[in-house]
Protein backbone atom coordinates (compact mmCIF):
# COMPACT_ATOMS: atom_id res chain seq x y z
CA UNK A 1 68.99 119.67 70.35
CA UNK A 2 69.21 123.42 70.36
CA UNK A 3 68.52 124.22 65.85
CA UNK A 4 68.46 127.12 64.41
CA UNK A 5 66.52 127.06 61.47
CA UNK A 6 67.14 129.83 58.36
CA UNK A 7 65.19 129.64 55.39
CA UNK A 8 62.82 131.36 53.13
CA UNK A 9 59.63 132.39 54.74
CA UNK A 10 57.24 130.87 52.53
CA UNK A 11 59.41 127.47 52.17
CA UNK A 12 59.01 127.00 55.91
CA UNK A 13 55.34 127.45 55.60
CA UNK A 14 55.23 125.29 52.67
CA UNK A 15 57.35 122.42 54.07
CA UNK A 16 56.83 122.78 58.32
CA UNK A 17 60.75 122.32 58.32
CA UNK A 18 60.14 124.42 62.30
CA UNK A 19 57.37 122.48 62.95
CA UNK A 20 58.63 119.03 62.44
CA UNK A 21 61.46 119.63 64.21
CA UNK A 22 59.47 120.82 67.04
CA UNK A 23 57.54 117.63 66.56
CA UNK A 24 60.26 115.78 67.09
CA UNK A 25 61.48 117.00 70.52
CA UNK A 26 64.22 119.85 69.29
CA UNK A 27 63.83 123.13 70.57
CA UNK A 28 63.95 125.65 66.91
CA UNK A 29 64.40 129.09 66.34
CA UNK A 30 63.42 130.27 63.07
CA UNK A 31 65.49 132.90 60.40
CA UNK A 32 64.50 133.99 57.35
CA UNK A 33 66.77 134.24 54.70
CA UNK A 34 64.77 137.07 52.56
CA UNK A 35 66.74 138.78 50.18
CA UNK A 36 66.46 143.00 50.49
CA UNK A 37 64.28 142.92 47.30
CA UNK A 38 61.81 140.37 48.21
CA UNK A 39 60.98 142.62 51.38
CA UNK A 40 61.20 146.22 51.24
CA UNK A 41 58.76 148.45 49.58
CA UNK A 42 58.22 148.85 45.31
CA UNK A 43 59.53 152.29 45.58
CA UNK A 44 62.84 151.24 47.49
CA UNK A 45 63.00 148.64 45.09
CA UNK A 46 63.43 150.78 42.48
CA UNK A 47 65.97 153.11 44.36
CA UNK A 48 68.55 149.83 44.85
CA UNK A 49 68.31 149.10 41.43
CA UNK A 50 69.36 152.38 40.47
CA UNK A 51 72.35 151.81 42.52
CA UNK A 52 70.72 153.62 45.90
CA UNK A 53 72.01 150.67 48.26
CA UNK A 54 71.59 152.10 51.68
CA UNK A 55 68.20 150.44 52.32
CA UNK A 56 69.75 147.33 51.23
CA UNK A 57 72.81 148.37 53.76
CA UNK A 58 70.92 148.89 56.69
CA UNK A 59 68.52 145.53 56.33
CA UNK A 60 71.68 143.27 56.09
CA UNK A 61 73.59 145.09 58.97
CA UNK A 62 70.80 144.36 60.97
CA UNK A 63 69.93 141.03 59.97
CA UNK A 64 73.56 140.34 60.89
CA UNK A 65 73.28 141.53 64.01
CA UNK A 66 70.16 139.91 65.42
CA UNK A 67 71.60 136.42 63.43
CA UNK A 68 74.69 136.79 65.54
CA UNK A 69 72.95 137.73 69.28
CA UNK A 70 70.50 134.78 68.67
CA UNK A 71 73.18 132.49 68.15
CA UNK A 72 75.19 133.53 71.65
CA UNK A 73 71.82 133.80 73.15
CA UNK A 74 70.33 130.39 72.32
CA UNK A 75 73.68 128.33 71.33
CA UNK A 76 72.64 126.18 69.11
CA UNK A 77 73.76 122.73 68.53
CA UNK A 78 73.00 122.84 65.18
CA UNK A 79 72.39 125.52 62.43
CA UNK A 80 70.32 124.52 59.71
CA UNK A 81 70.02 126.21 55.97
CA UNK A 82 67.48 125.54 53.31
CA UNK A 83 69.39 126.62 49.97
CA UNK A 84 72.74 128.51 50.64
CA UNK A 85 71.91 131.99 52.54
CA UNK A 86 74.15 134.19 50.11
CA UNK A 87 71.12 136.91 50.23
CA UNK A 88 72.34 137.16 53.50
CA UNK A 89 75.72 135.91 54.60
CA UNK A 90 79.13 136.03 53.57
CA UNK A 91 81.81 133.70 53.93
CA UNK A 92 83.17 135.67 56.34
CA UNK A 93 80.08 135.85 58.19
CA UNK A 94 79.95 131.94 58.50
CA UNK A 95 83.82 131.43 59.48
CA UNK A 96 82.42 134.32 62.73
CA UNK A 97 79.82 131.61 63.89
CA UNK A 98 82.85 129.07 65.01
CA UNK A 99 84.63 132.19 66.65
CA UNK A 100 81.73 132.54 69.06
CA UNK A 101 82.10 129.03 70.55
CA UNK A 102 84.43 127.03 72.64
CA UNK A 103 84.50 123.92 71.41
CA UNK A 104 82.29 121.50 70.59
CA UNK A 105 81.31 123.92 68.14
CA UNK A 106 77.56 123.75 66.28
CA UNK A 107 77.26 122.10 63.24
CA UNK A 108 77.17 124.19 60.21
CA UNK A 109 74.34 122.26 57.92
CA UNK A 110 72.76 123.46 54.17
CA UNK A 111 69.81 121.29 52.47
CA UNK A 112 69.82 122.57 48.98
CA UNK A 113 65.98 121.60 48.44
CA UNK A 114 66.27 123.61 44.75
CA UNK A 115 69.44 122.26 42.43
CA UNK A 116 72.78 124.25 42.53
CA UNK A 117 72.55 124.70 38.85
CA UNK A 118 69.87 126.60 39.09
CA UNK A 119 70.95 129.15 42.05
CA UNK A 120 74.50 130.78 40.47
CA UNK A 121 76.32 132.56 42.86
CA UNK A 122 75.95 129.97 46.13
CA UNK A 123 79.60 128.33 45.45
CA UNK A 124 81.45 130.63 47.58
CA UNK A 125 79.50 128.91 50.96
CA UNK A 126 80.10 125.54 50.28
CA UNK A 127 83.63 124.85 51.65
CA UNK A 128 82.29 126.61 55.13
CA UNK A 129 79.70 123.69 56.00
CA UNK A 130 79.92 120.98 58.16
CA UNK A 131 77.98 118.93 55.95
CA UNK A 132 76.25 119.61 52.97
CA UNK A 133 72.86 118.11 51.28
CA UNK A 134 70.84 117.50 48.13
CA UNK A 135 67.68 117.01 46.81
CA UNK A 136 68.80 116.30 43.37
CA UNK A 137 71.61 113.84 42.57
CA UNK A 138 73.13 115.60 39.64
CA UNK A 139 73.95 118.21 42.15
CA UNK A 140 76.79 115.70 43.58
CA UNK A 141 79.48 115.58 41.15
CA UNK A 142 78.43 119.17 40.46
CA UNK A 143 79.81 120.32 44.13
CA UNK A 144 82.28 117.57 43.64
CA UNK A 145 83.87 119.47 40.65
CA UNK A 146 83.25 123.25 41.43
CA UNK A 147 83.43 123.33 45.13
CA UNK A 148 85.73 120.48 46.11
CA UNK A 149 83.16 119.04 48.69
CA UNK A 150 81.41 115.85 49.20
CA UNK A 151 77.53 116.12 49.42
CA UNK A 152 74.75 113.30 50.20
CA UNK A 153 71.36 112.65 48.59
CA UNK A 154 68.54 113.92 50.57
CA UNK A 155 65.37 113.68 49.10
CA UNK A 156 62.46 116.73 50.62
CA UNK A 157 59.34 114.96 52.13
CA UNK A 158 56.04 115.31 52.92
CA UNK A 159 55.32 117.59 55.91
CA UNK A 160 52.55 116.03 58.05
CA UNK A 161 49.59 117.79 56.84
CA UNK A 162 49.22 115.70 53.66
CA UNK A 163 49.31 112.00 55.66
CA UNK A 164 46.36 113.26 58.14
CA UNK A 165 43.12 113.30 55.86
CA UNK A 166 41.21 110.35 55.05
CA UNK A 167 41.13 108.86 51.95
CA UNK A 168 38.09 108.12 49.83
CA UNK A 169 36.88 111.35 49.87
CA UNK A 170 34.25 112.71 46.89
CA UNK A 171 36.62 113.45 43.89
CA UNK A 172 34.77 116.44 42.59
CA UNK A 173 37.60 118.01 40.84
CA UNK A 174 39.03 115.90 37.24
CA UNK A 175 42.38 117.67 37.16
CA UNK A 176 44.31 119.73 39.58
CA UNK A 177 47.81 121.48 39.65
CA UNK A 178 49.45 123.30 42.52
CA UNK A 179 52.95 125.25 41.69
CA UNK A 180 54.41 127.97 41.15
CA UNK A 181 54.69 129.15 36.61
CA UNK A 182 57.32 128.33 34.99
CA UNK A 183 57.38 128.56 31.34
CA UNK A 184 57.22 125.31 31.00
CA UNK A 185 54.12 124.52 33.11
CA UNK A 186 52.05 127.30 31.82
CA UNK A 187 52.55 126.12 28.18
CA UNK A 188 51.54 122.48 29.53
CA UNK A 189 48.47 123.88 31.67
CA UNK A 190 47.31 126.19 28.65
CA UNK A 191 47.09 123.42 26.59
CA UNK A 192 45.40 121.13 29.21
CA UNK A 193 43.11 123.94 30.16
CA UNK A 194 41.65 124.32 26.60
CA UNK A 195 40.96 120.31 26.57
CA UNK A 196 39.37 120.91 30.03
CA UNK A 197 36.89 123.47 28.29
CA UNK A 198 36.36 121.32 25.02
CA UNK A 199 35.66 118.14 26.94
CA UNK A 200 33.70 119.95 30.00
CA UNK A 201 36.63 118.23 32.31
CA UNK A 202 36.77 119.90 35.67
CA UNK A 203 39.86 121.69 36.39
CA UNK A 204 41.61 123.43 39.35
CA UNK A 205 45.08 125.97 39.29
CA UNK A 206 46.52 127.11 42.24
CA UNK A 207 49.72 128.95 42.52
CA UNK A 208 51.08 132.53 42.56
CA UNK A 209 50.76 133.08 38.92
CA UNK A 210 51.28 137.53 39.25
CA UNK A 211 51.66 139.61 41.59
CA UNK A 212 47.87 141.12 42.71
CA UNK A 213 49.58 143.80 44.41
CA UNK A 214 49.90 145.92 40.96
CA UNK A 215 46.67 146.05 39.03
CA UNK A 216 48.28 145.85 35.39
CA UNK A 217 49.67 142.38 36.03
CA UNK A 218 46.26 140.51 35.88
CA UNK A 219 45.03 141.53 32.57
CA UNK A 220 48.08 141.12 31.25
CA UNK A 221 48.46 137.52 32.30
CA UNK A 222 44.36 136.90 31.19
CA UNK A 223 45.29 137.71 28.11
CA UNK A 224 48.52 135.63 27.40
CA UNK A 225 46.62 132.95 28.82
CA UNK A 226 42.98 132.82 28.64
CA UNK A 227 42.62 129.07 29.13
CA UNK A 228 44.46 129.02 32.51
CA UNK A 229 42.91 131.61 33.74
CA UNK A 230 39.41 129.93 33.42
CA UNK A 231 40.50 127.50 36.13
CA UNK A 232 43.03 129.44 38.26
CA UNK A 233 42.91 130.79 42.02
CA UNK A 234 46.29 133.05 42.25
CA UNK A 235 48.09 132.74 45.23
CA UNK A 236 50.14 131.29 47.71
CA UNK A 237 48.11 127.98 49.20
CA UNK A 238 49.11 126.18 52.46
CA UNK A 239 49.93 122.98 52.58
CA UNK A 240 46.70 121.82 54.44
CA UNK A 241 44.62 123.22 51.31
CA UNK A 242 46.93 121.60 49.55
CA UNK A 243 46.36 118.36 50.45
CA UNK A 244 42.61 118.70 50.47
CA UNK A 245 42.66 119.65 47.06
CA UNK A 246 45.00 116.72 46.07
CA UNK A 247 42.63 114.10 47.75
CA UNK A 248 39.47 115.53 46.21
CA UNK A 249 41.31 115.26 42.51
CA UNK A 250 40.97 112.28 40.17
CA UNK A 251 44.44 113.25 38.56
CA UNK A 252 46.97 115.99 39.80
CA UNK A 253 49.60 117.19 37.84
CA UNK A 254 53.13 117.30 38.31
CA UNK A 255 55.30 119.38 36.14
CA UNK A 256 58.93 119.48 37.11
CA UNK A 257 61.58 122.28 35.96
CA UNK A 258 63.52 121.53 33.17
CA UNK A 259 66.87 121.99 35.23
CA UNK A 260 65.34 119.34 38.22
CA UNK A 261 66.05 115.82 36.51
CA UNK A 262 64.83 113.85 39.74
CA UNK A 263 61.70 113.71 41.63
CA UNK A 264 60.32 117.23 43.04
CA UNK A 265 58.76 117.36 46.99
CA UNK A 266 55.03 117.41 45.46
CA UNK A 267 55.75 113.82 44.34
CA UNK A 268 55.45 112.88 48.09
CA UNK A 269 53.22 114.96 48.74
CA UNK A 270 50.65 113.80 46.58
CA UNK A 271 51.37 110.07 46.96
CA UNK A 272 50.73 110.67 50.79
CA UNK A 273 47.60 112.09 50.69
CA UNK A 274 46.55 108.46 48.41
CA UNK A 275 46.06 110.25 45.26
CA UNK A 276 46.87 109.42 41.70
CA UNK A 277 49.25 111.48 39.29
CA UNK A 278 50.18 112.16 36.16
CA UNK A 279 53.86 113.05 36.31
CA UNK A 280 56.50 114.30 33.58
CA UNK A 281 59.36 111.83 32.70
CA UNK A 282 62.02 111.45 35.10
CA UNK A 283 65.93 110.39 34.80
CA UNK A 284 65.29 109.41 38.77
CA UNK A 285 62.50 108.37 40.72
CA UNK A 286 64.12 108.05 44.21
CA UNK A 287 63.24 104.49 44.17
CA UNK A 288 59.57 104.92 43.25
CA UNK A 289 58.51 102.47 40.21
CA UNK A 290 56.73 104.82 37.47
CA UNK A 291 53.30 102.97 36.20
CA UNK A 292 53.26 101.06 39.15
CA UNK A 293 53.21 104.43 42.12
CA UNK A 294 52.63 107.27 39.42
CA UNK A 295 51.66 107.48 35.48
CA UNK A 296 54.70 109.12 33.38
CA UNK A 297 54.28 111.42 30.48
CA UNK A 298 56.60 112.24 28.02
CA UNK A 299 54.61 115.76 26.21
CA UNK A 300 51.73 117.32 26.22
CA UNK A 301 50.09 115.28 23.44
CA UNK A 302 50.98 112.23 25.61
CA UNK A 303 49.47 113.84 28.85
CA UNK A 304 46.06 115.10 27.33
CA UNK A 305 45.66 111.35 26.49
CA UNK A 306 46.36 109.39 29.26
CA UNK A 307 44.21 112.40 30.88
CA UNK A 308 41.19 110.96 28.59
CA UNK A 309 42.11 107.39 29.62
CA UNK A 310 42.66 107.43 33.09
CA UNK A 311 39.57 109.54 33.72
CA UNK A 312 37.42 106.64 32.12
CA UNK A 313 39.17 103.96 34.28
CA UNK A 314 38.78 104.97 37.82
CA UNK A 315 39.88 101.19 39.01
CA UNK A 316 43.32 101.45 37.48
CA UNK A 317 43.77 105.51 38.71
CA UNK A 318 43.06 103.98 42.68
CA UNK A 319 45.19 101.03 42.58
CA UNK A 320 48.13 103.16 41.11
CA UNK A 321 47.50 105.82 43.90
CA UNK A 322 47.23 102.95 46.54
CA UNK A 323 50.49 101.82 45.47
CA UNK A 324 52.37 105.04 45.75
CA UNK A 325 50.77 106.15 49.11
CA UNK A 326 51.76 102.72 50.82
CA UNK A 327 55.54 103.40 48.62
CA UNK A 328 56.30 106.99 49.94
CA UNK A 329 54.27 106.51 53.33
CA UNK A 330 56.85 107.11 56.86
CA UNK A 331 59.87 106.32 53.84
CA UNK A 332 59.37 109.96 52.17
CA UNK A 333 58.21 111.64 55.16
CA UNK A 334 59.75 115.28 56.29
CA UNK A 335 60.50 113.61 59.59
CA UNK A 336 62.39 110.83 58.07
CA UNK A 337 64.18 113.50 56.41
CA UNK A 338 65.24 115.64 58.90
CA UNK A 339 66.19 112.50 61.03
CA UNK A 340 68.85 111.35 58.07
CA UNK A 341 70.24 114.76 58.02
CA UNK A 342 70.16 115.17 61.67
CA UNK A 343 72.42 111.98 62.40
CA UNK A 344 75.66 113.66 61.28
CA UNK A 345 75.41 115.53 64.19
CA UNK A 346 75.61 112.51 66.56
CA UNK A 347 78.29 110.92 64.79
């Protein structure tokens, strides 16, 4: 099939949504779905929010336009979004696509891989999909009620890169976290981080925890959290680091969002790369079996404990991780995925 593909940048990257549809025989073009902020300059920044919206103006009129030529150049059988592309499009912008084809016209797809509740503003695009999907379940009877539409669980997999290293690798690093910080985590991961340096635990933070571009934000974040910053390498990591990082830890961490009640991607992802976690308490586990494929905890008191424990008893941590790998292995893949969400179109 003929997909076009329109996402976030860095979500591509970070899930090889292109990629793994290439891998599976489709022929992809790729969009990103940017927003005018997250691309033009600090000082033009500035002049939108000040109401200056010509810059703004002229990056939308021609996103539009090359959106538009590459669909009546490459007529795709399918066009695929990751989240709703309000930065973007209008609902009057998705009603064109169907005016450019003759029937049988492409599929209209969206994947919300973050939860509706948590993205205001995305309602208005709903109605104009073929078929709509979500990550999290609560999001459901949420569309249901709001947006008069009927959506289907999809849970977001592993991308390939995490399944291809071997297991049994030296586990040099005790704890490990890879995300992005929320409030939520960095209270967690301050806390952790000041048991890592009391108990000499070995520790390793990845994510894009300030912006390097402007000098002032470093300090600043040093000194709200010291701990964290003992342990932290800021900035964007690929998924192949990723997973190298995840098999050379004895325990990653997984801290959800508050808003997310189900089970984030990075659950897959670290069960397919064989390695053990430590996870917060879930209302769903997408069929996983918590203490049997991952370790739950419930707060941080909780957390810096079974830290203690399961760092003692390295027998328990592997049979755990052996039993979510061989759980989320091919099942929770990004392939699998894509495959589920592909088969509306053949129907």
């Amino acid at each position: 099939m003929n997909i076009i593909c329109g996402t976030l940048t860095k979500m591509n990257v970070s899930l090889h949504i292109t990629d793994t549809l290439e891998g599976m025989g489709h022929s992809v073009r790729f969009f990103p779905t940017e927003q005018y902020r997250e691309i033009c300059s600090y000082s033009d920044k500035k002049l939108d929010k000040l109401g200056f919206h010509q810059g703004r103006e002229r990056y939308l009129t021609h996103w539009r336009e090359n959106f538009f030529n590459t669909i009546e150049e490459f007529q795709p059988d399918v066009i695929l979004f990751l989240n709703a592309p309000n930065a973007v499009l209008h609902p009057e912008n998705i009603k064109k696509i169907k005016h450019l084809f003759t029937p049988p016209f492409p599929k209209i797809l969206c994947w919300l891989v973050d939860s509706i509740i948590t993205r205001e503003g995305e309602e208005s695009l709903f109605p104009y999909y073929d078929h709509v999907y979500v990550f999290e379940k609560r999001d459901i009877p949420f569309l249901q009620e709001h947006c008069h539409i009927t959506a289907e669980y999809c849970p977001v997999g592993y991308n390939a890169a995490y399944a291809r290293l071997e297991r049994g690798q030296d586990k040099d690093v005790d704890i490990s976290f890879m995300g992005a910080p929320f409030r939520n985590r960095l209270h967690i991961l301050e806390e952790v981080a000041a048991h890592a340096v009391s108990n000499g635990w070995r520790m390793a933070i990845y994510g894009p925890f300030y912006e390097d571009q402007y000098f002032w934000k470093k300090p600043l974040f040093q000194r709200k959290y010291p701990y964290i910053t003992k342990y932290l390498t800021n900035g964007m990591v690929l998924p192949e680091a990723a997973a190298e990082l995840y098999v050379r830890s004895k325990i990653c961490l997984n801290i959800h969002l508050p808003a997310h009640k189900g089970v984030n991607p990075r659950t897959f992802e670290i069960m397919a790369t064989g390695s053990f976690q430590l996870i917060d308490e879930r209302e769903d586990y997408a069929g996983l079996v918590p203490e049997r494929d991952m370790v739950i905890f419930r707060s941080t008191e909780e957390l810096i404990e079974k830290i203690s424990y399961y760092l003692a008893h390295e027998d328990e941590r592997e049979r755990i991780a052996a039993h979510g790998h061989a759980a989320v292995l091919g099942r929770y893949s990004m392939e699998a995925s894509l495959n589920r969400i592909l088969n509306c179109c053949s129907e």
